[in-house]
Protein backbone atom coordinates (compact mmCIF):
# COMPACT_ATOMS: atom_id res chain seq x y z
CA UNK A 1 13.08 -4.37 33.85
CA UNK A 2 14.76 -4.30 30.63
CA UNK A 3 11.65 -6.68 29.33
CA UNK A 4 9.40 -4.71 30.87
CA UNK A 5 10.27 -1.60 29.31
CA UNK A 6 10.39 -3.49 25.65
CA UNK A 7 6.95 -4.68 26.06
CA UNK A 8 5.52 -1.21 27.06
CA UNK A 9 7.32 -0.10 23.71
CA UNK A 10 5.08 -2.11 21.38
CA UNK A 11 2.19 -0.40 22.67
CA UNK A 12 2.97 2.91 21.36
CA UNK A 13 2.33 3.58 17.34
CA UNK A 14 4.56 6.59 17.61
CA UNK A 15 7.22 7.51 19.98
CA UNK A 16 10.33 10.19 19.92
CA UNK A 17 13.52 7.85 19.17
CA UNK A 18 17.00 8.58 20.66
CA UNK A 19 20.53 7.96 20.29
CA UNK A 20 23.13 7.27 22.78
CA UNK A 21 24.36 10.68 23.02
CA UNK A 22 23.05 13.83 21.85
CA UNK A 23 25.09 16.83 22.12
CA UNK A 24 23.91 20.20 20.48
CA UNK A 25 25.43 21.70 17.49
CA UNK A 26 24.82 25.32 18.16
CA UNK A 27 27.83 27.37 18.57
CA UNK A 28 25.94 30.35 20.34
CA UNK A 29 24.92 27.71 23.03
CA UNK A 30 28.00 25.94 23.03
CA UNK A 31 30.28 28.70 24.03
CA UNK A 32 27.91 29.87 26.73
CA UNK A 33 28.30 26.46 27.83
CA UNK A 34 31.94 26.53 27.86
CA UNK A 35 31.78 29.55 30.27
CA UNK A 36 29.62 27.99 32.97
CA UNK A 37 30.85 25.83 35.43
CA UNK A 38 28.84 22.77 35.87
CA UNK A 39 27.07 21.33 38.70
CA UNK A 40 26.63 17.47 38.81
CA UNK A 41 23.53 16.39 40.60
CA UNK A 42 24.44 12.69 40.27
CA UNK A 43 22.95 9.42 41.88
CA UNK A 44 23.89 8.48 44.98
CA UNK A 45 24.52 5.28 44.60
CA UNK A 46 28.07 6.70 44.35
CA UNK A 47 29.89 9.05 47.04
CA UNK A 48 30.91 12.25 45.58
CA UNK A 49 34.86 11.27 46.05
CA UNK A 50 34.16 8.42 43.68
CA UNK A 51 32.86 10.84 41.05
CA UNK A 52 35.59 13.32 41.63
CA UNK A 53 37.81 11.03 40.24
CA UNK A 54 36.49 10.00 36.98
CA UNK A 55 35.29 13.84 36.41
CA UNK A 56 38.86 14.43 37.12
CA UNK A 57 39.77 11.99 34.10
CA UNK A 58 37.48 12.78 31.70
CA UNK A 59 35.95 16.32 32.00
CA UNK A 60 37.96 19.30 30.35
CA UNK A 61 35.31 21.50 29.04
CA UNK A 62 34.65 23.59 31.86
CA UNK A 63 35.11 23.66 35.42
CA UNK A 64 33.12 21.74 37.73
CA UNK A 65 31.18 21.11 41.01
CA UNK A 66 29.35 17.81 42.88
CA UNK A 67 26.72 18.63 44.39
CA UNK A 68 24.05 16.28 46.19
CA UNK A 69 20.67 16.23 45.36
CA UNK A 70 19.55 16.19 49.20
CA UNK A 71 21.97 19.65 49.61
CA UNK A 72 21.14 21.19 45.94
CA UNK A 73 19.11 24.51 46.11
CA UNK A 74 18.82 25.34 42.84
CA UNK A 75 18.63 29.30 43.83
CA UNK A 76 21.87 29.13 44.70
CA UNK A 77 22.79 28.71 40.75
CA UNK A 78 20.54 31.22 39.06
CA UNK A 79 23.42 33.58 38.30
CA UNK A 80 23.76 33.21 34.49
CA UNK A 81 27.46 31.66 35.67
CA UNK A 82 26.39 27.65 35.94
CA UNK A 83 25.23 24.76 33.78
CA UNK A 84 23.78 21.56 35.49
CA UNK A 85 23.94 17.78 35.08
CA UNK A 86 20.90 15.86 36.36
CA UNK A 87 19.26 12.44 36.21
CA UNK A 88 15.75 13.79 34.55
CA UNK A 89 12.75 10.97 32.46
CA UNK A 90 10.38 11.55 29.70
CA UNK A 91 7.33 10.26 30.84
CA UNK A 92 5.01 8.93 27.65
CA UNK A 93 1.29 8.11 27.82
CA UNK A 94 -0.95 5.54 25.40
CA UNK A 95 -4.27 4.40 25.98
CA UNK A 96 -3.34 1.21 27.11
CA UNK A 97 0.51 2.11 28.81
CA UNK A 98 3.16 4.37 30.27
CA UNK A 99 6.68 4.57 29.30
CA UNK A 100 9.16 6.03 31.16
CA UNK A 101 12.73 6.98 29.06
CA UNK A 102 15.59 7.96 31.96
CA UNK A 103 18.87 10.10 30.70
CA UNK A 104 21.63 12.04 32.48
CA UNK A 105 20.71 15.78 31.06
CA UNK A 106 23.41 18.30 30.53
CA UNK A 107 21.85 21.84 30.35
CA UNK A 108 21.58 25.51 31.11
CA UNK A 109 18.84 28.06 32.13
CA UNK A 110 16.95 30.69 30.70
CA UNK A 111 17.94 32.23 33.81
CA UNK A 112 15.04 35.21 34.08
CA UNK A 113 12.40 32.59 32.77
CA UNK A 114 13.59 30.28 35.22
CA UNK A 115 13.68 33.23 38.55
CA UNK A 116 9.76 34.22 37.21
CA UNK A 117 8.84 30.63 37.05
CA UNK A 118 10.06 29.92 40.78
CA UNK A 119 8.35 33.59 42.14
CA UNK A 120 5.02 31.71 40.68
CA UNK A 121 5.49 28.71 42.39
CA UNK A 122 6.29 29.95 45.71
CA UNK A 123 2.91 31.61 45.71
CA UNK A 124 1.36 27.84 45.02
CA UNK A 125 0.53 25.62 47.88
CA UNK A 126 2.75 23.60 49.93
CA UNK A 127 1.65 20.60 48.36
CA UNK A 128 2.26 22.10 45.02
CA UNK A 129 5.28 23.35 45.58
CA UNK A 130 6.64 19.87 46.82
CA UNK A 131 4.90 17.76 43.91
CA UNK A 132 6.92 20.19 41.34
CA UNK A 133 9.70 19.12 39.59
CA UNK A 134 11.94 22.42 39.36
CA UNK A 135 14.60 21.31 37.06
CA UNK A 136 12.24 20.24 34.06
CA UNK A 137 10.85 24.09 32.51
CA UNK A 138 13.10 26.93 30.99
CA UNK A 139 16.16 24.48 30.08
CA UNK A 140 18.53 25.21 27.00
CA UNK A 141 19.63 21.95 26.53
CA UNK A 142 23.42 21.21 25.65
CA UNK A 143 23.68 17.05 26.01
CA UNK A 144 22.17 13.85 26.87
CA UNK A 145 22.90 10.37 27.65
CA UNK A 146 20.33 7.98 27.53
CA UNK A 147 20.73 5.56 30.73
CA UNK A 148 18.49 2.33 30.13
CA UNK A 149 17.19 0.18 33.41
CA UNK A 150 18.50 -3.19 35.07
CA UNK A 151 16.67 -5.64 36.62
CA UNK A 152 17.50 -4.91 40.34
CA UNK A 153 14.20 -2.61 40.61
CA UNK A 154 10.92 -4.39 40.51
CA UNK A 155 8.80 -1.07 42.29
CA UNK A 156 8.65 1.17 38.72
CA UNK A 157 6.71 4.18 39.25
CA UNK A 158 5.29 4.45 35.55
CA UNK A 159 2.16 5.17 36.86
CA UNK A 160 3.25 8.36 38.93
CA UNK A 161 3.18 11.58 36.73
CA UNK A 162 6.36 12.92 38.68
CA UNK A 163 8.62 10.18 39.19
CA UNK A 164 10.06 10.75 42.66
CA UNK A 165 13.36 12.14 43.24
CA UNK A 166 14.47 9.88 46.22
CA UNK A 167 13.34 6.82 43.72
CA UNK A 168 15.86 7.90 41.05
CA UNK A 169 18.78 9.37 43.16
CA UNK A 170 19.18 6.63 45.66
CA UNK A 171 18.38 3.14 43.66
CA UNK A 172 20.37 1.22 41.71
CA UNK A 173 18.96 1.53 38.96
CA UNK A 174 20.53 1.92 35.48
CA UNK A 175 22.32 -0.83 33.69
CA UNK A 176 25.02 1.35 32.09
CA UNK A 177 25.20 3.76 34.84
CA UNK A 178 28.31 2.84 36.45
CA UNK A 179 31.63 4.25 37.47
CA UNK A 180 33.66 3.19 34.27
CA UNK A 181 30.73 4.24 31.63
CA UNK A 182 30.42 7.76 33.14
CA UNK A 183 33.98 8.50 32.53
CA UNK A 184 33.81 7.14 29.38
CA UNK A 185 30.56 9.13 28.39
CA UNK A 186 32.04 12.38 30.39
CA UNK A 187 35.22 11.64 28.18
CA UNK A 188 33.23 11.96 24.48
CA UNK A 189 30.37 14.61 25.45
CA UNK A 190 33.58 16.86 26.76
CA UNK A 191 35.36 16.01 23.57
CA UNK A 192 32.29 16.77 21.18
CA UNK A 193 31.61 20.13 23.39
CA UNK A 194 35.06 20.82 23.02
CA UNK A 195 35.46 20.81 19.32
CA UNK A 196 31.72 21.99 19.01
CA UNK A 197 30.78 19.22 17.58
CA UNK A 198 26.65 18.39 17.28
CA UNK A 199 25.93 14.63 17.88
CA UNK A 200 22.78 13.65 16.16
CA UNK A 201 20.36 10.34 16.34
CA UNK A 202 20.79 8.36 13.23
CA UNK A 203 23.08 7.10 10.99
CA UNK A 204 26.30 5.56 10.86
CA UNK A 205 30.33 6.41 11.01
CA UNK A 206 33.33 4.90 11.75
CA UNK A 207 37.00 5.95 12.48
CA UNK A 208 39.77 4.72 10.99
CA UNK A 209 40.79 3.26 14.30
CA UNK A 210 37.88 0.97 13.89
CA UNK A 211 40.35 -1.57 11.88
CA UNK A 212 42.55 -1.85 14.89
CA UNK A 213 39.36 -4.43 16.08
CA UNK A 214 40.83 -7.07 13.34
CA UNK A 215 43.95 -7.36 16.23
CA UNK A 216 42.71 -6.84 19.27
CA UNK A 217 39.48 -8.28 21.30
CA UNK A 218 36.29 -7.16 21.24
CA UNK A 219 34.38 -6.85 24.82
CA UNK A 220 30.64 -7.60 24.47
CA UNK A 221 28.39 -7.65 26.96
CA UNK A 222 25.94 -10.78 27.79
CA UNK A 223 23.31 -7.91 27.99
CA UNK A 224 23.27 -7.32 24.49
CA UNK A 225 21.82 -11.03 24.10
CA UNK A 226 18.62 -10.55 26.03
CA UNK A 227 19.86 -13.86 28.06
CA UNK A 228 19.76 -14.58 31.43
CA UNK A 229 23.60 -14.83 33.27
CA UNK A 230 24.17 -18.52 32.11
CA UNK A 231 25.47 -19.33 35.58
CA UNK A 232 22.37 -19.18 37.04
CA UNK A 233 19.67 -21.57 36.03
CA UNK A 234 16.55 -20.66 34.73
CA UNK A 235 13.08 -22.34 34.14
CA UNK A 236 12.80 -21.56 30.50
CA UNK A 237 16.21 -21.13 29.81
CA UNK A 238 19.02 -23.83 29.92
CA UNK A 239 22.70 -23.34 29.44
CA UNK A 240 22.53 -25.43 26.37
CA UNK A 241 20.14 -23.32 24.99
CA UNK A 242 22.35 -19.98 26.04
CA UNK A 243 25.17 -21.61 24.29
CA UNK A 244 23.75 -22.15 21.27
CA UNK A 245 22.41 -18.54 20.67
CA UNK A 246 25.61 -17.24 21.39
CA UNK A 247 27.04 -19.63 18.37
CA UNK A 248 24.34 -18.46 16.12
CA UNK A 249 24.77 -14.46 17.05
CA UNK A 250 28.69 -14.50 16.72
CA UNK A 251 29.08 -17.53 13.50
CA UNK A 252 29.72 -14.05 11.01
CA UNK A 253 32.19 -12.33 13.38
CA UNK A 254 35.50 -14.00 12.33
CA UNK A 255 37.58 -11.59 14.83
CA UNK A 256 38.57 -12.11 18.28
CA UNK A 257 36.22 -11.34 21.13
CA UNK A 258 35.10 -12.14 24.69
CA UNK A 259 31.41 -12.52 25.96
CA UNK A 260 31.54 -10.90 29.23
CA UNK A 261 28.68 -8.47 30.79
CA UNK A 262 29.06 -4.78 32.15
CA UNK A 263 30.48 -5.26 35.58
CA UNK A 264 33.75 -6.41 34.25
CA UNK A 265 33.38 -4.03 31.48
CA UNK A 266 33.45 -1.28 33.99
CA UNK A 267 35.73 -3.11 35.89
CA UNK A 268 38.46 -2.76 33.16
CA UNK A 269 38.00 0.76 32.16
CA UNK A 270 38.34 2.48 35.76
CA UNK A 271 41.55 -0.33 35.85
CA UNK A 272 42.99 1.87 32.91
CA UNK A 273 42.71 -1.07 30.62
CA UNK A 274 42.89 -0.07 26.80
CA UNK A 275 40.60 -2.29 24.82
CA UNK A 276 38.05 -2.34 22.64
CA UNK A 277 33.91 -3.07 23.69
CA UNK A 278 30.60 -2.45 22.41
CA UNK A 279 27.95 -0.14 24.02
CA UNK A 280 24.57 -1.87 22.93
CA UNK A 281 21.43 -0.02 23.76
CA UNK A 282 17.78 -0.83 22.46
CA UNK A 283 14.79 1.14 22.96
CA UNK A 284 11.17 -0.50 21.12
CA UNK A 285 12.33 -1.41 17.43
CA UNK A 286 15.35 0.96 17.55
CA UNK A 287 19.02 -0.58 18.01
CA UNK A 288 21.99 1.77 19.02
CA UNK A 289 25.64 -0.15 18.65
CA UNK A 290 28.85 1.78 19.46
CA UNK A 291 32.34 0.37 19.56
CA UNK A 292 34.40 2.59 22.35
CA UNK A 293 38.19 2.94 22.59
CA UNK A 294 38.25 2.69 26.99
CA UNK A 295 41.32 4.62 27.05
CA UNK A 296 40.29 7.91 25.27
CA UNK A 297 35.79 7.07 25.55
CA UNK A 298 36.39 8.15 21.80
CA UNK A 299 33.59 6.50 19.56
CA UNK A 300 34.90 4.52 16.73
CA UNK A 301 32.11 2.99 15.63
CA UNK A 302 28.52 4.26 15.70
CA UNK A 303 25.14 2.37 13.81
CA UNK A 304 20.98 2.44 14.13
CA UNK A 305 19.09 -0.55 13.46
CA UNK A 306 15.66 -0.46 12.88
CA UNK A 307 13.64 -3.73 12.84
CA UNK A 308 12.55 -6.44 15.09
CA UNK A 309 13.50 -7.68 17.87
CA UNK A 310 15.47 -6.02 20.54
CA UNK A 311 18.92 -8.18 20.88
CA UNK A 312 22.31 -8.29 18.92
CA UNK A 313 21.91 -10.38 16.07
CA UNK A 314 24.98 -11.67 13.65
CA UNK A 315 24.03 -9.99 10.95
CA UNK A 316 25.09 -6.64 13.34
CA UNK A 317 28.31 -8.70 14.31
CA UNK A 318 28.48 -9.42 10.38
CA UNK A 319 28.39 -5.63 9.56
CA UNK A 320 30.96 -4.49 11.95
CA UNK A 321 33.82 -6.96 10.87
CA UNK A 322 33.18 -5.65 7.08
CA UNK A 323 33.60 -2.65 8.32
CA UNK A 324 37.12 -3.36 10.48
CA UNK A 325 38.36 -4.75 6.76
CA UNK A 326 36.87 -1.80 4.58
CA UNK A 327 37.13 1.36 6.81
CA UNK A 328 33.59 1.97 6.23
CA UNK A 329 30.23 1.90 7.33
């Protein structure tokens, strides 16, 4: 899927770009925020006790509620008093393709926009009314993560204009949707909402914790290679091969770190590990890289690549262990 989704990229000679996280800098909105509890309307490829207890961890910013999509009537919210979290996709046509971008929105509503829009649709027909997607109009958006897909789903509804609820909510689909992430991501868009502090696309910045890195490992994911898992063999693809990329991308990273991939990532934050890994996400000729304290989700490192290609390259690894030495980007 991951390939799939690059190719379908290359198609497009224009296309919105997007960061990691996104979290809106406008006070006004912000402190409405802040008085709202929040509904999660999260996958359910995890039980709502599981969720419970990373929100639990990581979300301070307002109180909160987990609610499943197959129970959620969203009338029972229009009260000015809630904000949501949802699972919602940007769906972009070219002549030749579709792209479909998936993130975890955090938003509220225009409340009276949104009770006039639903009086129009119930006058609609049946079919109508079930075709229509009732969390997309009338949003004032507060944050977003951008999830990006595995390759455990080969049936990819590009072609449907409203990708299906039951599709999103109950596949496995998202490669950095998992237990550990979440709390880390709940931990930093709670912390920038807390302090009221916007989160924008581009650009780099760095911490001062980020020369702690020069003593400690650094997790990196296999996914941030573009290779196959090297213990399975693969037509095009030896282990040799493998091996010899991973020499090339790491020869200008002269600290410590460990080639690993996601699960144990995850693994090792929900464990309570403290350590040090890299968040690598890649979207066309755009490349996001984070560095994330596990402990706190804080973001000590942060950088966008343009160019080609769509994997970690040394000159990235290069980059990050001047910065570890120098303090800065």
């Amino acid at each position: 899927m991951k390939k799939i989704l690059q190719l379908l990229v290359l198609s497009f000679s224009c296309i919105t770009t997007f960061a990691q996280i996104k979290v809106n800098d406008k006070k006004e909105v912000i402190d409405a925020f802040k008085n709202t509890e929040t509904v999660f309307i999260l996958s359910n490829v995890f039980d709502s006790n599981a969720y419970d207890k990373i929100l639990k961890d990581s979300w301070t910013v307002t109180t909160y509620k987990i609610v499943n999509i197959n129970e959620f009537n969203l009338e029972d919210y229009l009260d000015g008093k809630h904000s949501f979290v949802y699972i919602d996709h940007n769906r972009y046509v070219s002549t030749r393709n579709v792209l479909v971008i998936s993130s975890l929105e955090f938003f509220m509503f225009d409340t009276e926009a949104k009770k006039k829009e639903i009086e129009k649709l119930k006058k609609k027909s049946p079919k109508k009314q079930k075709d229509y997607i009732i969390m997309n109009e009338e949003r004032i958006n507060i944050a977003s993560i951008e999830l990006f897909y595995n390759d455990n789903e080969d049936d990819y509804p590009v072609q449907s204009k409203n990708i299906p609820i039951s599709w999103t909510y109950n596949n496995d689909l998202f490669e950095n949707y998992k237990l550990g992430f979440l709390k880390n991501y709940f931990q930093e868009v709670s912390s920038f909402i807390s302090e009221n502090k916007g989160r924008g696309m581009y650009g780099g910045e760095c911490t001062p914790e980020i020369k702690n890195i020069k003593n400690h490992t650094l997790y990196i994911s296999d996914f941030a290679l573009g290779t196959p898992d090297p213990t399975k063999s693969t037509k095009d693809q030896s282990k040799e091969k493998i091996e010899k990329q991973k020499i090339e991308v790491f020869r200008e990273y002269k600290y410590k770190y460990e080639l690993t991939n996601n699960e144990a990532i995850n693994t090792k934050i929900l464990n309570g590990d403290e350590f040090y890994y890299m968040r690598f996400f890649t979207i066309g000729y755009q490349k996001f890289i984070e560095i994330i304290n596990s402990k706190t989700g804080n973001i000590i490192y942060k950088t966008y690549k343009p160019g080609v290609g769509f994997d970690l390259e040394s000159k990235h690894l290069k980059e990050i262990a001047n910065t570890a030495l120098t303090g800065k980007i």
